[in-house]
C-alpha atoms as a PDB file:
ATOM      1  CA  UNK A   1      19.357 -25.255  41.543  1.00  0.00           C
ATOM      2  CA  UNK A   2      16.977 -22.360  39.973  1.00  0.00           C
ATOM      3  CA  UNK A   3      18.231 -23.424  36.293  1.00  0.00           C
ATOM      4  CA  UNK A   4      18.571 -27.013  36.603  1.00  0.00           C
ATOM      5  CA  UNK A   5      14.271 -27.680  38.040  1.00  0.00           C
ATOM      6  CA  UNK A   6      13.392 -24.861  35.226  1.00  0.00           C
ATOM      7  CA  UNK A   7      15.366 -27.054  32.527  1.00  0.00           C
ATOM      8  CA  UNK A   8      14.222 -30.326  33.961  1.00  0.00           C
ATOM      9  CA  UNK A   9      10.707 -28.568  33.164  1.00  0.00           C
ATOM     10  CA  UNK A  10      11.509 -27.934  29.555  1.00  0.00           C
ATOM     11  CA  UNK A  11      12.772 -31.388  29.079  1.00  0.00           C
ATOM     12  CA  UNK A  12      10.311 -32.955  30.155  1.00  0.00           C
ATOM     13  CA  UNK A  13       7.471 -30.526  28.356  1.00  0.00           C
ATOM     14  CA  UNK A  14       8.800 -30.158  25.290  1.00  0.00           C
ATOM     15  CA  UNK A  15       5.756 -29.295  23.345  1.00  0.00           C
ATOM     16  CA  UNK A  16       4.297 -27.138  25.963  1.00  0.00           C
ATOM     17  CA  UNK A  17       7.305 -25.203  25.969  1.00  0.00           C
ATOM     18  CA  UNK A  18       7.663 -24.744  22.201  1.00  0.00           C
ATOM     19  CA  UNK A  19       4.140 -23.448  22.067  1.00  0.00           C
ATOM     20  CA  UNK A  20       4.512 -19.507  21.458  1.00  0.00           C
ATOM     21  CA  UNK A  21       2.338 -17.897  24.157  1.00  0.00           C
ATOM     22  CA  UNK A  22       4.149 -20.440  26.341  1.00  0.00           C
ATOM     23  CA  UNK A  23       7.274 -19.198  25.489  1.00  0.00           C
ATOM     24  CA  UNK A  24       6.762 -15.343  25.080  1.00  0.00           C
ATOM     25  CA  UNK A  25       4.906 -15.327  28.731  1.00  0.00           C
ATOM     26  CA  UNK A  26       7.991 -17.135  30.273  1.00  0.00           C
ATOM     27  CA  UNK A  27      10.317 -14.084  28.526  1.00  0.00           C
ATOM     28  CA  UNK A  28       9.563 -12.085  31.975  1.00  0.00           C
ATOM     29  CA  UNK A  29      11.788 -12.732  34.518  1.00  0.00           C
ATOM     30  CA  UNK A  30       8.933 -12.248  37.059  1.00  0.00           C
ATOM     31  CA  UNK A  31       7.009 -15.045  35.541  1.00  0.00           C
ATOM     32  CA  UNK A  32       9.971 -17.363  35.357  1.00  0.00           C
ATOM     33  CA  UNK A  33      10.400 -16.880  39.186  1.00  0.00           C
ATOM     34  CA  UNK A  34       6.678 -17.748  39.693  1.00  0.00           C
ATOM     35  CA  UNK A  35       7.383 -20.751  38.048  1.00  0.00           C
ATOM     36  CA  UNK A  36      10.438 -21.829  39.618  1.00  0.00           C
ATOM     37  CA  UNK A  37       8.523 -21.041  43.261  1.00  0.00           C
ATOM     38  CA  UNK A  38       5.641 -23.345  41.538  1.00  0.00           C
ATOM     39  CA  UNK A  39       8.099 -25.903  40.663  1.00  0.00           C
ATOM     40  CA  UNK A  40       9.260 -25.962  44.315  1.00  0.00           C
ATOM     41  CA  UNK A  41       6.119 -26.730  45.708  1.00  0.00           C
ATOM     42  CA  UNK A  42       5.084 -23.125  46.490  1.00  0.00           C
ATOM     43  CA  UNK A  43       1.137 -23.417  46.060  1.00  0.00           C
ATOM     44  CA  UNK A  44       0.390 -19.423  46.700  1.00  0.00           C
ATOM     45  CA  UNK A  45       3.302 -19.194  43.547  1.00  0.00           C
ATOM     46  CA  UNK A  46       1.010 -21.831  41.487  1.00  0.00           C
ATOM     47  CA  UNK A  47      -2.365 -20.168  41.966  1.00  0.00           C
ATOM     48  CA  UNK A  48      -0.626 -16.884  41.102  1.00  0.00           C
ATOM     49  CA  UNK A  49       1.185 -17.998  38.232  1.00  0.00           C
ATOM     50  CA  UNK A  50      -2.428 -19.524  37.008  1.00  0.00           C
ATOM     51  CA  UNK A  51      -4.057 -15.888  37.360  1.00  0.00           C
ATOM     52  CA  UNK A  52      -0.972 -14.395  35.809  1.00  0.00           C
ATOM     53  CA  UNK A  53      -1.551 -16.571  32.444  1.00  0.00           C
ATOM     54  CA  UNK A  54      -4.740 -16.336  32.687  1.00  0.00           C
ATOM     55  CA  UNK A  55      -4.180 -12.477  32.085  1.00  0.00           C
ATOM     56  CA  UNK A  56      -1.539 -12.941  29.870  1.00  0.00           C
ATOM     57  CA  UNK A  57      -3.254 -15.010  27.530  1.00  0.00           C
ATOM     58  CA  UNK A  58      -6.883 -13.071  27.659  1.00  0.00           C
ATOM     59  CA  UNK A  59      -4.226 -10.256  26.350  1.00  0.00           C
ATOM     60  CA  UNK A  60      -3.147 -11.621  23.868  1.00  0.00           C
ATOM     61  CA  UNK A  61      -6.701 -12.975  22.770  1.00  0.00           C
ATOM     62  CA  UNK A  62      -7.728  -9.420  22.683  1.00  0.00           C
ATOM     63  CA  UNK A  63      -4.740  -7.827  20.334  1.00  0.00           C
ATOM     64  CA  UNK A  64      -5.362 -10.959  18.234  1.00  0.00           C
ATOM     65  CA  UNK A  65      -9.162 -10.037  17.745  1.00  0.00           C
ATOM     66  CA  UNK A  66      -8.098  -6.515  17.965  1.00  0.00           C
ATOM     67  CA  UNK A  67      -5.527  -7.052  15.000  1.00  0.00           C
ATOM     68  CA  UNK A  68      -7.308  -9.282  13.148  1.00  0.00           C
ATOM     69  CA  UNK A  69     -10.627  -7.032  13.006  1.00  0.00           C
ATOM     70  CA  UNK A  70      -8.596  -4.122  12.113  1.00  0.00           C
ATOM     71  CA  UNK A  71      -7.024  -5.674   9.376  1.00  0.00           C
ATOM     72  CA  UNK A  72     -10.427  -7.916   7.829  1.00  0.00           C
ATOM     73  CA  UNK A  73     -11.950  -4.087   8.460  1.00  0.00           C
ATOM     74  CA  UNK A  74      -9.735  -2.206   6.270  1.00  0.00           C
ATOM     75  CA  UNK A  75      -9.895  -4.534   3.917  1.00  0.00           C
ATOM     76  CA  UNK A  76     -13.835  -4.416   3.284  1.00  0.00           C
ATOM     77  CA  UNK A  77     -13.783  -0.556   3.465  1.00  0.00           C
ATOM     78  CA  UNK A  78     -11.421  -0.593   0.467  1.00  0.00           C
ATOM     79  CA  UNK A  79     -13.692  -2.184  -1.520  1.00  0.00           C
ATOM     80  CA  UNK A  80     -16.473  -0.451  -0.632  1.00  0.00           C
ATOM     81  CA  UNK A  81     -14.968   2.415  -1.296  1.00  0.00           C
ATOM     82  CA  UNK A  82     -13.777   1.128  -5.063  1.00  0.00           C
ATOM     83  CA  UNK A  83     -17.652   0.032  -5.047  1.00  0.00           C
ATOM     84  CA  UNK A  84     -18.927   3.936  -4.712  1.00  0.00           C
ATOM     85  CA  UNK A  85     -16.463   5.322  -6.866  1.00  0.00           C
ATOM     86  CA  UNK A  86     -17.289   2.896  -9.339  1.00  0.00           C
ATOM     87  CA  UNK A  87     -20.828   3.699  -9.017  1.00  0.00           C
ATOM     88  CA  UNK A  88     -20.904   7.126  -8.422  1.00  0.00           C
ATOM     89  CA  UNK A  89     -18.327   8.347 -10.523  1.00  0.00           C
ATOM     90  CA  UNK A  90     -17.537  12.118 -10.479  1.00  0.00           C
ATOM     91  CA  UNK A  91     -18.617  13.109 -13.470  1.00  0.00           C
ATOM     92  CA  UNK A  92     -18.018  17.332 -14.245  1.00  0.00           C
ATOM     93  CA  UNK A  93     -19.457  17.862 -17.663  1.00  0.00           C
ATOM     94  CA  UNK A  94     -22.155  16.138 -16.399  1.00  0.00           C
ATOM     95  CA  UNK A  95     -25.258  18.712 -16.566  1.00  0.00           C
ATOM     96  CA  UNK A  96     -26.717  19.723 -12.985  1.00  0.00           C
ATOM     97  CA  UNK A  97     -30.676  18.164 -11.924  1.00  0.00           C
ATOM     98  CA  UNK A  98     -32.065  21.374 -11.820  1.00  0.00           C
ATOM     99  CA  UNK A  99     -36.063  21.673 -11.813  1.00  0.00           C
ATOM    100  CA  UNK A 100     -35.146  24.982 -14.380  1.00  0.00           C
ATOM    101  CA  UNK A 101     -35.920  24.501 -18.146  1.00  0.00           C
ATOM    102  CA  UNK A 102     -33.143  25.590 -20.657  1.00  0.00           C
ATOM    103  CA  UNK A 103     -30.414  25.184 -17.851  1.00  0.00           C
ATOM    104  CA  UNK A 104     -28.024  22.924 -19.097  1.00  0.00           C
ATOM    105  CA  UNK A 105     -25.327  24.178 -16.695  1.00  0.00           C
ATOM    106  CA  UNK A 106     -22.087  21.358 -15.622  1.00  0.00           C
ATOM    107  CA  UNK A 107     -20.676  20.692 -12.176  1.00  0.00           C
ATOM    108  CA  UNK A 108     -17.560  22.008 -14.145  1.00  0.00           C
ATOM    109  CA  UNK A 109     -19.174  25.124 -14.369  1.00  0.00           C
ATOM    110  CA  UNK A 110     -20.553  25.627 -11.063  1.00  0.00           C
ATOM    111  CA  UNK A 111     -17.114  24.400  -9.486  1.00  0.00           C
ATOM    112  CA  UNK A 112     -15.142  26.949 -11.639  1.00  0.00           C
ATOM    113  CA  UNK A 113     -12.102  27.136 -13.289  1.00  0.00           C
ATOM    114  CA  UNK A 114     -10.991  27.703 -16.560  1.00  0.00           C
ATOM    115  CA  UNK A 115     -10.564  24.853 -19.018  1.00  0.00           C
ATOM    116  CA  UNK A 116      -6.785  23.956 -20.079  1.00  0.00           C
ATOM    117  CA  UNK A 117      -6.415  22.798 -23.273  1.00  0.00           C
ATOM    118  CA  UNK A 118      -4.485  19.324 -22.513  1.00  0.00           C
ATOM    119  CA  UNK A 119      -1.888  20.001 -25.089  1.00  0.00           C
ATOM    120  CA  UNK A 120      -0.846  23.050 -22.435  1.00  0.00           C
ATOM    121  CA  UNK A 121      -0.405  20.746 -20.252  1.00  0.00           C
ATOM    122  CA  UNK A 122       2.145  18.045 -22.213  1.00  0.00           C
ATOM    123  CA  UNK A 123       5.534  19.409 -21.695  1.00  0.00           C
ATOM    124  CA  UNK A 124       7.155  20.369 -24.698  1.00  0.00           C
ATOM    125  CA  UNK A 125      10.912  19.860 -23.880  1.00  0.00           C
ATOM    126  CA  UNK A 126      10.468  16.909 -22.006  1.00  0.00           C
ATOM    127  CA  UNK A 127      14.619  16.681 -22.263  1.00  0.00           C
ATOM    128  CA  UNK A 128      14.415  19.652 -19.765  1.00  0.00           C
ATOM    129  CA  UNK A 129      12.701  17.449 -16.803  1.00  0.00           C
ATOM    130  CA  UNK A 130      16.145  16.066 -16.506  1.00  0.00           C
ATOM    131  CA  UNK A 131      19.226  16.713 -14.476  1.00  0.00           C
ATOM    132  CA  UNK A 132      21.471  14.419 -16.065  1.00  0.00           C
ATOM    133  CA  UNK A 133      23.317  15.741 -19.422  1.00  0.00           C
ATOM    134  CA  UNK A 134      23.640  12.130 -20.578  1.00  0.00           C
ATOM    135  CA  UNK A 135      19.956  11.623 -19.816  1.00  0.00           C
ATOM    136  CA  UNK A 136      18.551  14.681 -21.332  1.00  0.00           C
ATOM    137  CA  UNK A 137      21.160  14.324 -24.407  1.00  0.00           C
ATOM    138  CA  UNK A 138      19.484  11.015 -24.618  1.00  0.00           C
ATOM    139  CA  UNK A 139      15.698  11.712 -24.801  1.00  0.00           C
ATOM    140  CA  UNK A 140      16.435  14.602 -27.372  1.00  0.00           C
ATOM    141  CA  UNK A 141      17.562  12.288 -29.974  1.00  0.00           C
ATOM    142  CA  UNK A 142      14.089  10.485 -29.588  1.00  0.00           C
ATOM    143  CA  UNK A 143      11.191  11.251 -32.212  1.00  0.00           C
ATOM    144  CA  UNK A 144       8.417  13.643 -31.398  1.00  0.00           C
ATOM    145  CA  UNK A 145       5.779  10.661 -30.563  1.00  0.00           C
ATOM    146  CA  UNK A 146       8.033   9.014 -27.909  1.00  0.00           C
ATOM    147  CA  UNK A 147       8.656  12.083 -26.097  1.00  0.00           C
ATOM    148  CA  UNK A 148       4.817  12.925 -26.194  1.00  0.00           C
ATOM    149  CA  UNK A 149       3.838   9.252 -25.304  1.00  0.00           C
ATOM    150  CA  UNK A 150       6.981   9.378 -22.314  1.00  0.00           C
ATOM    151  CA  UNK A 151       5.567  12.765 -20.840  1.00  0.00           C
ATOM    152  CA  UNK A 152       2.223  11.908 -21.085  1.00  0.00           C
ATOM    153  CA  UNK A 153       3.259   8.432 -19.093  1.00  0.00           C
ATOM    154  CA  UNK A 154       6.126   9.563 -16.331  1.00  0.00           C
ATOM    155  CA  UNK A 155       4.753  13.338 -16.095  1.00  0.00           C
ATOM    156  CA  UNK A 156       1.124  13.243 -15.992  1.00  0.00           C
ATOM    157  CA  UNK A 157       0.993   9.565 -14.757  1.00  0.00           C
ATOM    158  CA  UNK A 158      -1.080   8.476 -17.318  1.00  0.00           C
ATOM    159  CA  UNK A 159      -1.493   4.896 -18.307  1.00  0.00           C
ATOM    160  CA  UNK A 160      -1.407   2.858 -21.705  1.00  0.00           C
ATOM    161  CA  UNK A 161      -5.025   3.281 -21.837  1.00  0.00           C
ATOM    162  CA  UNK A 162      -5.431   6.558 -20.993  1.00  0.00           C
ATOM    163  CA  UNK A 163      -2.894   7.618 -23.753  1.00  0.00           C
ATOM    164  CA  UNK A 164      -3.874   5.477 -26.621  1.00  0.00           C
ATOM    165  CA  UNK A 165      -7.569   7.023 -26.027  1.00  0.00           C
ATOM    166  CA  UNK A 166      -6.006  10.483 -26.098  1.00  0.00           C
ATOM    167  CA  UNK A 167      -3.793   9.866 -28.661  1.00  0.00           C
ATOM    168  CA  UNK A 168      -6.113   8.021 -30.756  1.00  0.00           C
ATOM    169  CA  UNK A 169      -3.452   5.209 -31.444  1.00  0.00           C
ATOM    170  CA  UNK A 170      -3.642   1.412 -29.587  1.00  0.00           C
ATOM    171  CA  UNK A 171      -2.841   0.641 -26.392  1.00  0.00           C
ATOM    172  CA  UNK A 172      -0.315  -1.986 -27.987  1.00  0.00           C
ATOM    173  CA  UNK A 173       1.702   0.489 -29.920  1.00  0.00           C
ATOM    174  CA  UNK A 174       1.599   2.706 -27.216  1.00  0.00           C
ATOM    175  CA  UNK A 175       3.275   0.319 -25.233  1.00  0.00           C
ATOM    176  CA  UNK A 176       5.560  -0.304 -28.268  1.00  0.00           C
ATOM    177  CA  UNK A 177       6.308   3.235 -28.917  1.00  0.00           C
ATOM    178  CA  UNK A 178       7.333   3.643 -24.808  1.00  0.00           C
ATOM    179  CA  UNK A 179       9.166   0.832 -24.981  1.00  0.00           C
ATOM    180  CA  UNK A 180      11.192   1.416 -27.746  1.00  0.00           C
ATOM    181  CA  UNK A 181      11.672   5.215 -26.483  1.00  0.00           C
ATOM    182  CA  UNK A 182      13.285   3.414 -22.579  1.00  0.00           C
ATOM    183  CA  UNK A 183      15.373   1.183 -25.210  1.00  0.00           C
ATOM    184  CA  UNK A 184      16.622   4.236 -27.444  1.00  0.00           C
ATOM    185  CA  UNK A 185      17.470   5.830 -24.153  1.00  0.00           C
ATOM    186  CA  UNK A 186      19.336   3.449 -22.544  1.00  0.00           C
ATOM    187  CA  UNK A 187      21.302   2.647 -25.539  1.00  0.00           C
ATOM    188  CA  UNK A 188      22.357   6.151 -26.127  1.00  0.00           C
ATOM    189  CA  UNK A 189      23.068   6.914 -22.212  1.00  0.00           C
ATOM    190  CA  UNK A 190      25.483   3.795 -22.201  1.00  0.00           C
ATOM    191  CA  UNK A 191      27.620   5.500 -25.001  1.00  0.00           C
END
């Protein structure tokens, strides 16, 4: 008898019950029995049931708002943040606002640290980086440039832009020079 008035319900309020708060509030057992005891005629079940929504839904209004202002929020704080590093850029060889004459001293300076000539930092054998014989067999039959241009990209995580202005080549043969270097490799690791 419990089933069959609950069904009869859904039959005959088929869009009310398709409606998602609808359905996830009737997921509890608890509230399912409130509603069979409203369906019976129970009114202390109905007025119950009504406070019991009521709740339910408020909830869910809340983590909605909740959810929704947490997300729109994150969103405008990243680009405010991309706004103030555009703007405010760290610049080190920048020289200091100092009210002394003749001091020309950077932020570099003041901060420390030695300067590393970025050729230092380029790995020379990039065919060491690897594990794989085949790999490494590979990028040592590649010309000087493509190694320089593939270390500079996968070690140092440098861009096309990035290396073009240190190389002082284009971006476009850059992007050649890398892509003919991935090509080279893959054709000699499939021998």
């Amino acid at each position: 008898m419990k089933n069959r008035s609950i069904e009869e319900f859904r039959k005959n309020n088929p869009t009310f019950m398709q409606q998602p708060i609808v359905r996830a509030f009737l997921q509890e057992e608890r509230h399912l029995n409130l509603l069979q005891k409203h369906l019976q005629g129970d009114h202390q079940a109905s007025i119950l049931l009504d406070e019991k929504f009521r709740h339910y839904f408020y909830r869910a209004k809340i983590v909605s708002y909740l959810s929704n202002l947490i997300h729109y929020f994150s969103i405008d704080y990243d680009k405010r943040k991309n706004v103030d590093a555009q703007r405010f850029p760290l610049i080190l060889n920048k020289p200091l606002d100092n009210n002394q004459e003749g001091d020309n001293q950077q932020l570099s300076e003041v901060l420390g640290g030695e300067e590393v000539p970025y050729d230092e930092l380029v790995e020379e054998n990039l065919e060491d980086v690897f594990t794989n014989p085949t790999l490494s067999k590979a990028v040592r039959k590649l010309t000087r440039k493509q190694k320089h241009v593939l270390s500079l990209f996968f070690i140092h995580e440098l861009n096309n832009k990035e290396i073009a202005a240190y190389l002082g080549d284009s971006e476009q043969n850059v992007s050649n020079l890398k892509t003919r270097a991935l090509q080279n490799i893959e054709k000699y690791a499939e021998k």
